[in-house]
Protein backbone atom coordinates (compact mmCIF):
# COMPACT_ATOMS: atom_id res chain seq x y z
CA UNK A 1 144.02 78.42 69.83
CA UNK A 2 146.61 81.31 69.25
CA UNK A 3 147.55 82.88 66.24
CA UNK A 4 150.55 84.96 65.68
CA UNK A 5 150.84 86.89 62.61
CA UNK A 6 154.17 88.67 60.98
CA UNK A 7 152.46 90.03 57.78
CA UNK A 8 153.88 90.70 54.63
CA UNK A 9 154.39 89.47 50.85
CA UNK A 10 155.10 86.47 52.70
CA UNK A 11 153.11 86.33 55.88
CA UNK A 12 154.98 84.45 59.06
CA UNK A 13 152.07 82.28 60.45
CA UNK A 14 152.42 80.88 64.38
CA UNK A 15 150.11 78.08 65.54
CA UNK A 16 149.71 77.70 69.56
CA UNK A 17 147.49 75.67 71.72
CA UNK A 18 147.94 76.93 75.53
CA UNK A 19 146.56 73.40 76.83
CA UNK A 20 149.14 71.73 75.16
CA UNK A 21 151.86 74.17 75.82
CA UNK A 22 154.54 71.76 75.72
CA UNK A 23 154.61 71.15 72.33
CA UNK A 24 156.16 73.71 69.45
CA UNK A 25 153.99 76.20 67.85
CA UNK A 26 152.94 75.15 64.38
CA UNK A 27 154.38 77.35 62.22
CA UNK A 28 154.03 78.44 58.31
CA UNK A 29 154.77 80.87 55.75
CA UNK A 30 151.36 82.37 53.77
CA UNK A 31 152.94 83.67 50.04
CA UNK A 32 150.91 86.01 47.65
CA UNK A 33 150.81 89.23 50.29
CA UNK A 34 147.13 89.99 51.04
CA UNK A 35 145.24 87.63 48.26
CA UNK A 36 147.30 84.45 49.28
CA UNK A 37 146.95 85.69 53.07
CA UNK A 38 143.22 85.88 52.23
CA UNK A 39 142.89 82.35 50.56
CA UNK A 40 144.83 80.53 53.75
CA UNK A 41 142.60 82.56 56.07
CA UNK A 42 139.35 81.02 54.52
CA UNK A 43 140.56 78.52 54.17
CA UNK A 44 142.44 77.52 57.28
CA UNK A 45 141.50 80.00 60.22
CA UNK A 46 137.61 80.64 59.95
CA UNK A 47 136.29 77.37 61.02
CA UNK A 48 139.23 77.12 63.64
CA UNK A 49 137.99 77.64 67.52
CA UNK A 50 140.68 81.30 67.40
CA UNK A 51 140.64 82.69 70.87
CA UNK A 52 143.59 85.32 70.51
CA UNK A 53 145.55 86.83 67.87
CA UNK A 54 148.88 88.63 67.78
CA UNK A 55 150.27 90.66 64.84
CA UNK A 56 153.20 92.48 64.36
CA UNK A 57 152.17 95.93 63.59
CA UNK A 58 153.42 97.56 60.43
CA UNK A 59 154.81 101.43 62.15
CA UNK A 60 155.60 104.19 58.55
CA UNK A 61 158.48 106.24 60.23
CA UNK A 62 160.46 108.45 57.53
CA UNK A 63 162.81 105.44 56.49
CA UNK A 64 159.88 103.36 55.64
CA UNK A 65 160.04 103.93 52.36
CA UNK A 66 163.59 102.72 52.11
CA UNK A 67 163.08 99.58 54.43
CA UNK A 68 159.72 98.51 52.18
CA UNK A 69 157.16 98.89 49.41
CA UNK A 70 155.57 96.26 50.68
CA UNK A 71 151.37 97.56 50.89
CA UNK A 72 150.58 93.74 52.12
CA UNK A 73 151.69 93.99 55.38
CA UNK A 74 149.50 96.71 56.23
CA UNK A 75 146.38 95.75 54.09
CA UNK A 76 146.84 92.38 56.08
CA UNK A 77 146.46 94.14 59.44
CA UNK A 78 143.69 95.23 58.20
CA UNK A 79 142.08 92.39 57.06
CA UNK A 80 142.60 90.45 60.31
CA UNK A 81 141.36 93.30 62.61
CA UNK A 82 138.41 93.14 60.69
CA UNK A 83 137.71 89.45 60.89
CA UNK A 84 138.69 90.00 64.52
CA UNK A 85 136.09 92.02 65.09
CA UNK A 86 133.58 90.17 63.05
CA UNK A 87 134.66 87.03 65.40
CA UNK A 88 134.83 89.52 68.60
CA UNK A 89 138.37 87.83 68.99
CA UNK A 90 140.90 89.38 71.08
CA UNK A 91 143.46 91.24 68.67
CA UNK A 92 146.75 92.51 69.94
CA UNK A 93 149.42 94.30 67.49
CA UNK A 94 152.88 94.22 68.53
CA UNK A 95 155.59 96.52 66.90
CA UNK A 96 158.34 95.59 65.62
CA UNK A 97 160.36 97.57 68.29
CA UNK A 98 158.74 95.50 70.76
CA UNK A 99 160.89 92.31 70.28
CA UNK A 100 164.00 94.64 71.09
CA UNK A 101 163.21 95.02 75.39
CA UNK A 102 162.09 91.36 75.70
CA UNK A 103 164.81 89.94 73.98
CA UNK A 104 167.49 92.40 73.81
CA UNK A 105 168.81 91.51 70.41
CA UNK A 106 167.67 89.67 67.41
CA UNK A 107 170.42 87.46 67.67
CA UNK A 108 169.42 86.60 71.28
CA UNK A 109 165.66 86.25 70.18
CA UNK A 110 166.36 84.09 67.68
CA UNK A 111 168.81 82.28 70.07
CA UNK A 112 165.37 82.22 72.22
CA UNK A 113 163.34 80.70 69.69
CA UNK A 114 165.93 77.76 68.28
CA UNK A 115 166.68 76.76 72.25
CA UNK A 116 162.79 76.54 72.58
CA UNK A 117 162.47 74.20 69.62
CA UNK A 118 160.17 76.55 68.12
CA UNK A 119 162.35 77.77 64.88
CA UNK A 120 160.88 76.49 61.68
CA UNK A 121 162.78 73.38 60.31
CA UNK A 122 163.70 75.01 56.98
CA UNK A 123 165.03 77.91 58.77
CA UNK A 124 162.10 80.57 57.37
CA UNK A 125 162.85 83.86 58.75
CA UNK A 126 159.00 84.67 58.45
CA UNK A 127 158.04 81.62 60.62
CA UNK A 128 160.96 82.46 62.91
CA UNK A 129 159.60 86.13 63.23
CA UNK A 130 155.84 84.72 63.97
CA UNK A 131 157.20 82.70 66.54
CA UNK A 132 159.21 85.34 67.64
CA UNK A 133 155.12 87.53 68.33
CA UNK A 134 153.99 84.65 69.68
CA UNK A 135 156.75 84.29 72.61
CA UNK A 136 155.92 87.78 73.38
CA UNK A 137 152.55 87.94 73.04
CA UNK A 138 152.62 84.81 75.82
CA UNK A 139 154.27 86.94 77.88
CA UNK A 140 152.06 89.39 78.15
CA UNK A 141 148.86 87.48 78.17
CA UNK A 142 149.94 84.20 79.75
CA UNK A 143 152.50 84.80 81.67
CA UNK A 144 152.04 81.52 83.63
CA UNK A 145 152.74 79.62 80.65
CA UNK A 146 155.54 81.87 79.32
CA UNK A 147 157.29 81.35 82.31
CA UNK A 148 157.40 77.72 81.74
CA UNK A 149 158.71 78.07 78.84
CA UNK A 150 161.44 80.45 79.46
CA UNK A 151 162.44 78.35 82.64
CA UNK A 152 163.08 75.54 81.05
CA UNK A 153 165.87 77.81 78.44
CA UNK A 154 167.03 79.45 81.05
CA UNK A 155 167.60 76.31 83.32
CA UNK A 156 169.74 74.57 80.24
């Protein structure tokens, strides 16, 4: 199982199972920053058989301050490096400028994720962006299977 992470006050959670990669990630949205994050985790995750996990790294530049106050999404990447390690699961964080070379745009990622059936049915942004880590995080470490998937987009 794959997990893709977009952390925040509201986390974006991605579900994937590569032998079933035909089917739509599962996809949620984790509220209460790092306690609620903490409870689902516990909860949901630690008995799960987790073989990867992708995050969307949290990157202070000088106009952080005015883009968030946000402390969860960092103390989250925390959290699930640690438990990553604990687990000696494979961890890879993904910044947020990442998204922009394999999709171009947001509008076109987005465009990406809705053609793929993957966009959450009550149109969370959160999920979306999880989704969104998980494409690329495919892409990177199973290509094979992202290139299934895009095909069949690119082929509509």
């Amino acid at each position: 199982m794959i997990l893709a992470i977009d952390p925040g006050n509201v986390t974006g959670i991605a579900w994937f199972d590569p032998s079933e990669w035909e089917k739509p990630p599962r996809t949620e949205e984790i509220p209460g920053g790092l306690i609620g994050f903490v409870d689902w985790w516990e909860t949901k995750v630690w008995s799960r058989d987790l073989n990867q996990v992708f995050v969307e790294d949290f990157i202070i530049r000088p106009d952080t301050h005015r883009k968030t106050r946000e402390p969860a999404a960092y103390e989250i990447i925390g959290y699930v490096k640690g438990k990553c390690h604990v687990r000696d699961t494979f961890c890879m964080m993904i910044g947020p400028s990442e998204h922009t070379p394999f999709s171009g745009y947001k509008k076109q990622r987005t465009s990406k994720i809705k053609r793929l059936g993957w966009s959450a049915p009550s149109k969370d942004m959160h999920a979306d962006a999880a989704a969104s880590i998980l494409l690329l995080g495919l892409t990177r470490m199973h290509p094979k299977i992202a290139h299934h998937l895009l095909k069949e987009i690119v082929n509509d």
